[in-house]
N, C-alpha and C. Protein backbone atom coordinates (compact mmCIF):
# COMPACT_ATOMS: atom_id res chain seq x y z
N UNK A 1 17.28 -2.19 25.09
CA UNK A 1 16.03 -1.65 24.57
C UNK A 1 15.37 -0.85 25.68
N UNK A 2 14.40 0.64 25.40
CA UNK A 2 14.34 1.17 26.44
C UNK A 2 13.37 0.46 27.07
N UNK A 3 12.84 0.74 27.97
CA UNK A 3 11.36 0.55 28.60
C UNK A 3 9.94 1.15 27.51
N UNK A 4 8.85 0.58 27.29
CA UNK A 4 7.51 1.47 26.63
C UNK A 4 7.10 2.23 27.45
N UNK A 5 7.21 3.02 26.78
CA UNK A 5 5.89 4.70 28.00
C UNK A 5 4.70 4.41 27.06
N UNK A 6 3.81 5.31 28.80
CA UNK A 6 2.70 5.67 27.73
C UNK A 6 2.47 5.90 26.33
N UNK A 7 3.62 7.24 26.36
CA UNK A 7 4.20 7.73 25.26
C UNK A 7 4.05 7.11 24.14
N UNK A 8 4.49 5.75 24.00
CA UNK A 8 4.46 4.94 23.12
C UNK A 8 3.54 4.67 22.43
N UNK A 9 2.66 4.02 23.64
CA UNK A 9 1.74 3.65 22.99
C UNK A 9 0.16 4.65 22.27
N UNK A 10 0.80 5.61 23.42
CA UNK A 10 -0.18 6.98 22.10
C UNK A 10 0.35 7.05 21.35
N UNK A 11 1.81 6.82 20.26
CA UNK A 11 1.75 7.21 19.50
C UNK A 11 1.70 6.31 18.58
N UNK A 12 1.53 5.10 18.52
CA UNK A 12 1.16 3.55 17.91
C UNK A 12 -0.15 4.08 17.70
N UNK A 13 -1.31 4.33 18.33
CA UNK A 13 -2.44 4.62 18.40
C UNK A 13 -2.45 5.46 17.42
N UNK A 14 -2.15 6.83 17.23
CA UNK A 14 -1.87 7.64 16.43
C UNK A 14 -1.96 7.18 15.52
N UNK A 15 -0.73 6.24 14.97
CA UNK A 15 -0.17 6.31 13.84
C UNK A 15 -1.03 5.14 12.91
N UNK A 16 -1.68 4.21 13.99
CA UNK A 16 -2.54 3.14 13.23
C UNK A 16 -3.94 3.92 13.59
N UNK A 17 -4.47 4.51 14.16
CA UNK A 17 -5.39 5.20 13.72
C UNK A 17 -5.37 5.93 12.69
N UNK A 18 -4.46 6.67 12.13
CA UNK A 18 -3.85 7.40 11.12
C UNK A 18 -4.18 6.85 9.67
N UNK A 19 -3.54 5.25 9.92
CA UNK A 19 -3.36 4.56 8.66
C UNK A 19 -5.07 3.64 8.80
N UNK A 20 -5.06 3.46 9.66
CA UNK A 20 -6.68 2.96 9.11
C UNK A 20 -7.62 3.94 8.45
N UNK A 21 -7.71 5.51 8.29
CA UNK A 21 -8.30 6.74 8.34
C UNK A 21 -8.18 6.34 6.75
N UNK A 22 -6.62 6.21 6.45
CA UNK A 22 -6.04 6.23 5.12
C UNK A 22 -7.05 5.51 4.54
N UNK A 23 -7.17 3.77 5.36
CA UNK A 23 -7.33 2.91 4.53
C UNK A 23 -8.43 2.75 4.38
N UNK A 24 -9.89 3.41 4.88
CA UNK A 24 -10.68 3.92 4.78
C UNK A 24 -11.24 4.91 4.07
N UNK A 25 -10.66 6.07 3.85
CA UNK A 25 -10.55 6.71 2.59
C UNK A 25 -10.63 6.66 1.13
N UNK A 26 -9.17 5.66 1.22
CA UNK A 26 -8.86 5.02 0.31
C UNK A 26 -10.31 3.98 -0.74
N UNK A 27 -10.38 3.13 0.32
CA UNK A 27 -11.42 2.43 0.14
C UNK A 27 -12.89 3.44 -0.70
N UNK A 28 -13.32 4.09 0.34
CA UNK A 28 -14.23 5.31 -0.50
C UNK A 28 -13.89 6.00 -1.73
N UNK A 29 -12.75 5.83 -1.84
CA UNK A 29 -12.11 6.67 -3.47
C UNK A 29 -12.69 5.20 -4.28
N UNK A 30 -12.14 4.37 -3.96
CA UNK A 30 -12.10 3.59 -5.21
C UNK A 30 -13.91 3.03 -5.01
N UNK A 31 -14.27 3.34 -3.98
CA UNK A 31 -16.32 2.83 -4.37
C UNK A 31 -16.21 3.63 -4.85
N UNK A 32 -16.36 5.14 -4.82
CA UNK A 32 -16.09 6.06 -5.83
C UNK A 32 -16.30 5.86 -7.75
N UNK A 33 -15.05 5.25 -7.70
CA UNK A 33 -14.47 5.32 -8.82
C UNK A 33 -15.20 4.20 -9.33
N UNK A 34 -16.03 3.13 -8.89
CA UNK A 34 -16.83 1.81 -9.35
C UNK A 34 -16.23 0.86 -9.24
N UNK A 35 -15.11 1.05 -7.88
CA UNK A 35 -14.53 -0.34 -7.68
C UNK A 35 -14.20 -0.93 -6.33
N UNK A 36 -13.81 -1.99 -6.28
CA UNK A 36 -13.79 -2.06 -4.86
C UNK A 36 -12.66 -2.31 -4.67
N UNK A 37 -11.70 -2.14 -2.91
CA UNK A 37 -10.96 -1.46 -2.69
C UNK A 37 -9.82 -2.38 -3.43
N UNK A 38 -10.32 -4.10 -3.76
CA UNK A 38 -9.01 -4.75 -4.09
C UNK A 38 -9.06 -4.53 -5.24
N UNK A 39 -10.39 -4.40 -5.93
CA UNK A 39 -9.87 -3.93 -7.46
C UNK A 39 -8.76 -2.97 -7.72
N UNK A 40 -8.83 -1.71 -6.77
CA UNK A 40 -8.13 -0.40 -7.12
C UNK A 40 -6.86 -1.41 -6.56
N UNK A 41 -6.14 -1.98 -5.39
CA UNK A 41 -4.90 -2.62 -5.31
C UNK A 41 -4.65 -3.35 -6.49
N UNK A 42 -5.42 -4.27 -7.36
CA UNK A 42 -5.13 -4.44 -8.30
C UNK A 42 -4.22 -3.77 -9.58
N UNK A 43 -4.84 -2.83 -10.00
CA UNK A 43 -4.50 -2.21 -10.63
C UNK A 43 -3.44 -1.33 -10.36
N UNK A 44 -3.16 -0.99 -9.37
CA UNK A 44 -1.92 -0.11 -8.65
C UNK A 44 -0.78 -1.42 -9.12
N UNK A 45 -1.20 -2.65 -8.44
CA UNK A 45 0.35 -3.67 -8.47
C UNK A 45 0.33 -3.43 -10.20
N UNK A 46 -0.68 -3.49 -10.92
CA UNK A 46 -0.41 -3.58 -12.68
C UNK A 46 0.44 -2.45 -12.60
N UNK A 47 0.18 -1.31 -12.60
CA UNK A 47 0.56 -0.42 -13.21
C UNK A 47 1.74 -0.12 -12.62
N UNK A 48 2.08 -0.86 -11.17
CA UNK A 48 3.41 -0.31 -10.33
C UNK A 48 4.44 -1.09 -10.41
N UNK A 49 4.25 -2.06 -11.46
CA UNK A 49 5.07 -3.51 -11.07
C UNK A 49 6.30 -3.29 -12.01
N UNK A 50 7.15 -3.39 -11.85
CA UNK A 50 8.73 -3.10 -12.31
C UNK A 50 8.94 -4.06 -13.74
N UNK A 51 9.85 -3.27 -14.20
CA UNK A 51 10.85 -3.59 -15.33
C UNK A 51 9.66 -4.22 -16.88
N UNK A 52 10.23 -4.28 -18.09
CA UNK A 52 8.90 -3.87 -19.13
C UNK A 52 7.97 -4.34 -19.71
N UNK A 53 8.36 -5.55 -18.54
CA UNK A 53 6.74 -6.59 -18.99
C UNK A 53 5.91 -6.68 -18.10
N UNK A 54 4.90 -6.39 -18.39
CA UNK A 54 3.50 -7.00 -17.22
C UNK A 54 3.48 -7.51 -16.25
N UNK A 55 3.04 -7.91 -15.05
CA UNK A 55 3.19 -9.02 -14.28
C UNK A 55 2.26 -10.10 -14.60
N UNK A 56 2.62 -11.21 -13.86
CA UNK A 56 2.02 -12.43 -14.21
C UNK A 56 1.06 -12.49 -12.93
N UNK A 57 -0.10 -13.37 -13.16
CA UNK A 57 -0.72 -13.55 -12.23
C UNK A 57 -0.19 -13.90 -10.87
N UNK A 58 1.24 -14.72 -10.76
CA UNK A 58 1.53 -14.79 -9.74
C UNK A 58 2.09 -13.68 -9.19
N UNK A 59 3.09 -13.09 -9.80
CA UNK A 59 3.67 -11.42 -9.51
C UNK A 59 1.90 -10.68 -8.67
N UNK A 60 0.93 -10.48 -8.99
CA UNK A 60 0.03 -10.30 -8.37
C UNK A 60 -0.44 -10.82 -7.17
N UNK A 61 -0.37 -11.83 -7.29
CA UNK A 61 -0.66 -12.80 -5.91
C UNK A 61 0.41 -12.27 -4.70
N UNK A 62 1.41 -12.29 -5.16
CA UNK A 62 2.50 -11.94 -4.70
C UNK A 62 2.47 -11.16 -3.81
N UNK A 63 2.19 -9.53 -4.87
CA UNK A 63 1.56 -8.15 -4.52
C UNK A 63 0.90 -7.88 -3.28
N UNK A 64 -0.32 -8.81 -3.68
CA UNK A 64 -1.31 -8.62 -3.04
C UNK A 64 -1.78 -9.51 -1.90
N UNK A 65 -1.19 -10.04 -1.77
CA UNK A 65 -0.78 -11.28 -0.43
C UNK A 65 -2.16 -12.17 -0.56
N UNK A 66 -2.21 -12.62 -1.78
CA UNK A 66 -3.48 -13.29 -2.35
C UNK A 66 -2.76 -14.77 -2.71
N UNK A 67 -3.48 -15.79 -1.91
CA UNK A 67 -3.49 -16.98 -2.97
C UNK A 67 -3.81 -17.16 -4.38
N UNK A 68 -2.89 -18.07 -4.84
CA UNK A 68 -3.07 -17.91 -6.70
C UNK A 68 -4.23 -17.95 -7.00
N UNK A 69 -5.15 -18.97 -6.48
CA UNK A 69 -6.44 -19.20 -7.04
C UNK A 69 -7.38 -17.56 -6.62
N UNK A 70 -6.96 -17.20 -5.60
CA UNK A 70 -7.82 -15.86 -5.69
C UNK A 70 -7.27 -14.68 -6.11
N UNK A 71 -6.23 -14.71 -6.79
CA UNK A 71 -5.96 -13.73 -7.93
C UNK A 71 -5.95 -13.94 -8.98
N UNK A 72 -6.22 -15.14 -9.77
CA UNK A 72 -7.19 -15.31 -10.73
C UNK A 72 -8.31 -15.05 -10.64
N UNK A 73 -9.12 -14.93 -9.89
CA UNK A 73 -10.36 -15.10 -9.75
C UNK A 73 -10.21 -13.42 -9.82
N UNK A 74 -10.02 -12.62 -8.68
CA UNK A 74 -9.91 -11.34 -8.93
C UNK A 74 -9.59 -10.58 -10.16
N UNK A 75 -8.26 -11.34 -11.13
CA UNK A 75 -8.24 -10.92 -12.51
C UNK A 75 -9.52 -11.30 -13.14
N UNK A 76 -10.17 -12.11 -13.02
CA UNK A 76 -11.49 -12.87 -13.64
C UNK A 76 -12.36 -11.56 -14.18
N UNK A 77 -12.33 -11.63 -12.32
CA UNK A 77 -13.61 -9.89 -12.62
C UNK A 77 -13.39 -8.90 -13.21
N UNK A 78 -11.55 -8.03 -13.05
CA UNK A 78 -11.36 -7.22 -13.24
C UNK A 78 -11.12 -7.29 -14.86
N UNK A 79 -11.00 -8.25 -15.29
CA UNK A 79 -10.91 -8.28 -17.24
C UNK A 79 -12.52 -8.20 -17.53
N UNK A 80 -13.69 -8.89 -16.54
CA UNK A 80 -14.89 -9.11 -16.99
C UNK A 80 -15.28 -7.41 -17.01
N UNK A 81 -14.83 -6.65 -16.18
CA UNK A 81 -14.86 -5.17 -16.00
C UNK A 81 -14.55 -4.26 -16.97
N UNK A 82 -13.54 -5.17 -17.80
CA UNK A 82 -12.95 -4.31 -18.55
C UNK A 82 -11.88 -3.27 -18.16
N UNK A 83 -10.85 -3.58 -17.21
CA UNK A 83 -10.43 -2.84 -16.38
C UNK A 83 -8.56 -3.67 -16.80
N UNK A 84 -8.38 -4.68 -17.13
CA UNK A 84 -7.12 -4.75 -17.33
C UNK A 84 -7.30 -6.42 -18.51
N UNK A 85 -6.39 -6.84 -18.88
CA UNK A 85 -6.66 -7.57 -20.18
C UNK A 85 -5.69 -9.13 -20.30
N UNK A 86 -5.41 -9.75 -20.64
CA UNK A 86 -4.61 -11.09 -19.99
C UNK A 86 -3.72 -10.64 -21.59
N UNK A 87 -2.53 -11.25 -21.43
CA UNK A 87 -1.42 -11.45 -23.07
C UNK A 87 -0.63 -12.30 -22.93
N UNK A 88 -0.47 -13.09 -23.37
CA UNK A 88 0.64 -13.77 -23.58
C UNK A 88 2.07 -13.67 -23.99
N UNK A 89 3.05 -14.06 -23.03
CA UNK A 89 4.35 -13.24 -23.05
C UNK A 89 5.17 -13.40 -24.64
N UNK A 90 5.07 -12.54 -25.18
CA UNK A 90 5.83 -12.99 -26.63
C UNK A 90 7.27 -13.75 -26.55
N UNK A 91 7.79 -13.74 -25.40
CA UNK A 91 9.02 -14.53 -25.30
C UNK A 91 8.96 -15.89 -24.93
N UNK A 92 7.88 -16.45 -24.41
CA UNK A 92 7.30 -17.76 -23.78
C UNK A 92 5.87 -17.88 -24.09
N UNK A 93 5.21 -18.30 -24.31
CA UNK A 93 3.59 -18.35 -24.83
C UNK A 93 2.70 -18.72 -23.74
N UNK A 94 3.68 -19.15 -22.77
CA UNK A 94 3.11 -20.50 -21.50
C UNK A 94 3.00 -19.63 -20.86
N UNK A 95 3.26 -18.09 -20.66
CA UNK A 95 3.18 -17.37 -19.41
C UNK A 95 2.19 -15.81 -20.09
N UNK A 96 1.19 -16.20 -19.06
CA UNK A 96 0.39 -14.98 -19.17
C UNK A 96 0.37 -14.26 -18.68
N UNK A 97 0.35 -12.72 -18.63
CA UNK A 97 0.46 -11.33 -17.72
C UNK A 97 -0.47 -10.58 -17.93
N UNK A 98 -0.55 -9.82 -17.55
CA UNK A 98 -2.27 -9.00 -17.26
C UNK A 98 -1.49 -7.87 -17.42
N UNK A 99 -2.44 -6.89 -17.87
CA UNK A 99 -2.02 -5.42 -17.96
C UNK A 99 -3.15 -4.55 -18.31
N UNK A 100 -2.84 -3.53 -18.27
CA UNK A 100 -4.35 -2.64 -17.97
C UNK A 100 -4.96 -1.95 -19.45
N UNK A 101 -6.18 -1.81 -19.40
CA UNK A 101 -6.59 -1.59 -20.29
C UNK A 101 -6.95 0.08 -20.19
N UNK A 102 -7.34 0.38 -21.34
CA UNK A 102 -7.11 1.99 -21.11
C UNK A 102 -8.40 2.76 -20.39
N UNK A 103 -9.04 2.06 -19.95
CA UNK A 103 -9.95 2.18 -18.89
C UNK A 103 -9.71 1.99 -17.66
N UNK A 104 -8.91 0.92 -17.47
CA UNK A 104 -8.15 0.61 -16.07
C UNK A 104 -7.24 1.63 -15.42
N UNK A 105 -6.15 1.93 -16.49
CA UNK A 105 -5.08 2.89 -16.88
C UNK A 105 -5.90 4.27 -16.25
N UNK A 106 -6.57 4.94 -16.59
CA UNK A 106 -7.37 6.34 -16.36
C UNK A 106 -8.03 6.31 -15.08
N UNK A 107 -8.40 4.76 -14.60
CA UNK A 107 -9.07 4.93 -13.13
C UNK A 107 -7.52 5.04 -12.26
N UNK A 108 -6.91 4.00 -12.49
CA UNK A 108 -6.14 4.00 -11.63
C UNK A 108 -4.77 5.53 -11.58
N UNK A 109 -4.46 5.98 -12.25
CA UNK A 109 -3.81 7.38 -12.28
C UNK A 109 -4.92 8.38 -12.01
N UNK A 110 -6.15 8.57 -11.67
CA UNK A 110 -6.82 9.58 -11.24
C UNK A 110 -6.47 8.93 -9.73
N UNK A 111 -7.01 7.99 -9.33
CA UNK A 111 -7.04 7.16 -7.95
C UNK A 111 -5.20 7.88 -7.35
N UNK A 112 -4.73 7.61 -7.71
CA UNK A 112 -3.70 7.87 -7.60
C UNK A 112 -2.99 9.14 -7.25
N UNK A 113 -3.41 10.06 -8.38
CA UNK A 113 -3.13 11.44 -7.81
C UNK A 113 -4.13 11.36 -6.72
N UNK A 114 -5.13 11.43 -6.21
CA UNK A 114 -5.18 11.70 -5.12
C UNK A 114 -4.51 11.31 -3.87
N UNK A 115 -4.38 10.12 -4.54
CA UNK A 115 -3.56 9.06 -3.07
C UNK A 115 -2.48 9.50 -2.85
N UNK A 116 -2.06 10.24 -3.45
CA UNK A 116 -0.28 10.31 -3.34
C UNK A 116 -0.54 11.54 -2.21
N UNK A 117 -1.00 13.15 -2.70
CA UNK A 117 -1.58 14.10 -1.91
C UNK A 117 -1.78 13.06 -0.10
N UNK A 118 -2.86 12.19 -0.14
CA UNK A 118 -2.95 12.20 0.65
C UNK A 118 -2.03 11.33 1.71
N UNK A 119 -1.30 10.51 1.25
CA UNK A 119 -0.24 9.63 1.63
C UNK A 119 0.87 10.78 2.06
N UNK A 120 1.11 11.46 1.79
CA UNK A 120 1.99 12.51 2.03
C UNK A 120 1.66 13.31 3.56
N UNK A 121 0.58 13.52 3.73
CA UNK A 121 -0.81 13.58 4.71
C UNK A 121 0.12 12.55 6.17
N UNK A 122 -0.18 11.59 5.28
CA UNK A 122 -0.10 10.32 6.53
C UNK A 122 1.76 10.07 6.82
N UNK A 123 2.66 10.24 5.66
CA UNK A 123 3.91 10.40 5.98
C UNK A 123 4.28 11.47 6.97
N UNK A 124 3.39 12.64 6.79
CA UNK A 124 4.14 13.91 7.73
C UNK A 124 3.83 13.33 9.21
N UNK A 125 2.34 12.40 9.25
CA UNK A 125 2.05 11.91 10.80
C UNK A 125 3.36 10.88 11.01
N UNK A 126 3.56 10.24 10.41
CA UNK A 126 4.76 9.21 10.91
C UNK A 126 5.89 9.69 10.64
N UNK A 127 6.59 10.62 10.31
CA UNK A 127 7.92 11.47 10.82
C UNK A 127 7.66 12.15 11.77
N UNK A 128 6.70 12.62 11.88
CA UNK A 128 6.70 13.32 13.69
C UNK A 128 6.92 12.12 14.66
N UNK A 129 6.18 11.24 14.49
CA UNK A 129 6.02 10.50 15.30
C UNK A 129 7.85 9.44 15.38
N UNK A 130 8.13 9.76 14.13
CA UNK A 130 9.59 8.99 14.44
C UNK A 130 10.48 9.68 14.63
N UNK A 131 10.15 11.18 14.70
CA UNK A 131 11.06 11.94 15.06
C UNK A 131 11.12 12.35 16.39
N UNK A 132 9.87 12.32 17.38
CA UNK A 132 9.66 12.70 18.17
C UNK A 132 10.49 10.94 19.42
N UNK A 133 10.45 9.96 18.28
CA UNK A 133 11.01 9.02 19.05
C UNK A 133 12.42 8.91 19.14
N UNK A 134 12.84 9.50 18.62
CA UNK A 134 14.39 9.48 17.59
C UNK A 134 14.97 10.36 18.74
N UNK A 135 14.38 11.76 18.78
CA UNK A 135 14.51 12.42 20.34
C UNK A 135 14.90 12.24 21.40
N UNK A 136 13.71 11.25 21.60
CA UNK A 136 13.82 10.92 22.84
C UNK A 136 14.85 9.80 22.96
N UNK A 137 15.42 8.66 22.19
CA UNK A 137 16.54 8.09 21.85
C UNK A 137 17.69 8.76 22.53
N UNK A 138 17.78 10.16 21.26
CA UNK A 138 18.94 10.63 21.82
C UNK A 138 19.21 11.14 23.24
N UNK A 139 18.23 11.44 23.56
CA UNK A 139 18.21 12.25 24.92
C UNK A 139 18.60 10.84 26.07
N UNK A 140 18.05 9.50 26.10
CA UNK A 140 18.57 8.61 26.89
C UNK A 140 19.38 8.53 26.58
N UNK A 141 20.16 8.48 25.40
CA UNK A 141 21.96 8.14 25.06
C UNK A 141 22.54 8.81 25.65
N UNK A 142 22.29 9.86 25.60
CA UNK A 142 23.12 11.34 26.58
C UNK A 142 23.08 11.48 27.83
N UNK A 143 22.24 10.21 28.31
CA UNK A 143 21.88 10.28 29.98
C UNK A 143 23.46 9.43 30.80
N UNK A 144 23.58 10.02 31.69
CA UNK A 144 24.45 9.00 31.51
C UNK A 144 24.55 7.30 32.20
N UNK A 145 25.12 6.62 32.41
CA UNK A 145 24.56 5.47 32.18
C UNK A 145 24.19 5.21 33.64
N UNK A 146 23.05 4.43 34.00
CA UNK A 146 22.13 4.35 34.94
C UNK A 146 20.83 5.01 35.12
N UNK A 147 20.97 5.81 34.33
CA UNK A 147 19.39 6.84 34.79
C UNK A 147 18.61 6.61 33.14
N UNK A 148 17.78 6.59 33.34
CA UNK A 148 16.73 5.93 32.21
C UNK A 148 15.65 6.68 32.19
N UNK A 149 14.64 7.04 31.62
CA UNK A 149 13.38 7.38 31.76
C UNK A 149 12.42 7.08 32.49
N UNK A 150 11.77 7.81 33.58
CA UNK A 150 10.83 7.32 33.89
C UNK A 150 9.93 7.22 33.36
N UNK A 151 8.92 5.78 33.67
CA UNK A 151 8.19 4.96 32.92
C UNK A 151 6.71 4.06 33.91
C-alpha cells in the first residue's frame, strides 16, 4: 500500500466536502418540497425498491439504516401526510408494504429530477478525483522497484 500524501488527504476533503454540499442541498430541496430530508429518503427507498411489490416496512428500515420501530413511526407520519399508503400483500395478508400515494409519487420524481442533474455534478468530482489517483497508481507501478513517492 502506498504511503498518504498530502495529496490525499486534499482530496478526501474535496470529495466529503463535495458530498456534504450534496447533502445539504439535498436537504433544502426536500424543505422545499414540505418535507424533511428523511421523508424525501423515504420515498426514494418506496419508489426505488426492486422487483413488483412494495417494500415492507422492514425493506425500509433496511434502506434507511433505521430501526424497525423508527420506520414505523416515520411511515406513521408520512401516511398521516398523505404521502405514501400501507396494503396488505395479496399473497400473505400478514405482511404489509407501503407504497406511495399519488402525491408522494409527484414529490418524489420532481425531487428527483433534480437530484439526478445534480448527483452527476458530484460524480464528475469523484472521477477526477479517482482518476487523478488511478494516475498516480500507475505512475508508482512504473517506478521501478525501490523508489516510491515522496511523501
Amino acid at each position: 500500500m502506498p504511503r498518504l500524501t498530502r495529496q490525499d488527504f486534499e482530496r478526501l476533503l474535496e470529495f466529503r466536502t463535495s458530498l456534504r454540499e450534496f447533502q445539504r442541498w439535498s436537504e433544502d430541496q426536500a424543505q422545499a418540497a414540505g418535507l424533511t430530508h428523511v421523508q424525501h429518503q423515504l420515498l426514494v427507498a418506496v419508489k426505488g425498491h426492486p422487483g413488483s411489490k412494495p417494500p415492507t416496512v422492514g425493506d425500509l428500515a433496511d434502506y434507511l439504516l433505521l430501526r424497525p420501530h423508527s420506520a414505523v413511526e416515520l411511515v406513521d407520519r408520512a401516511e398521516a401526510a398523505g404521502l405514501v399508503e400501507r396494503t396488505h400483500d395479496p399473497d400473505d395478508g400478514r405482511v404489509v408494504r407501503v407504497q406511495l400515494t399519488g402525491k408522494g409519487d409527484r414529490i418524489v420524481v420532481r425531487l428527483t429530477r433534480a437530484h439526478l442533474s445534480r448527483l452527476h455534478d458530484l460524480a464528475a468530482v469523484l472521477n477526477e478525483l479517482v482518476d487523478d489517483q488511478d494516475g498516480e497508481r500507475s505512475a508508482d507501478e512504473r517506478r521501478p522497484t525501490g523508489q516510491g513517492t515522496a511523501g
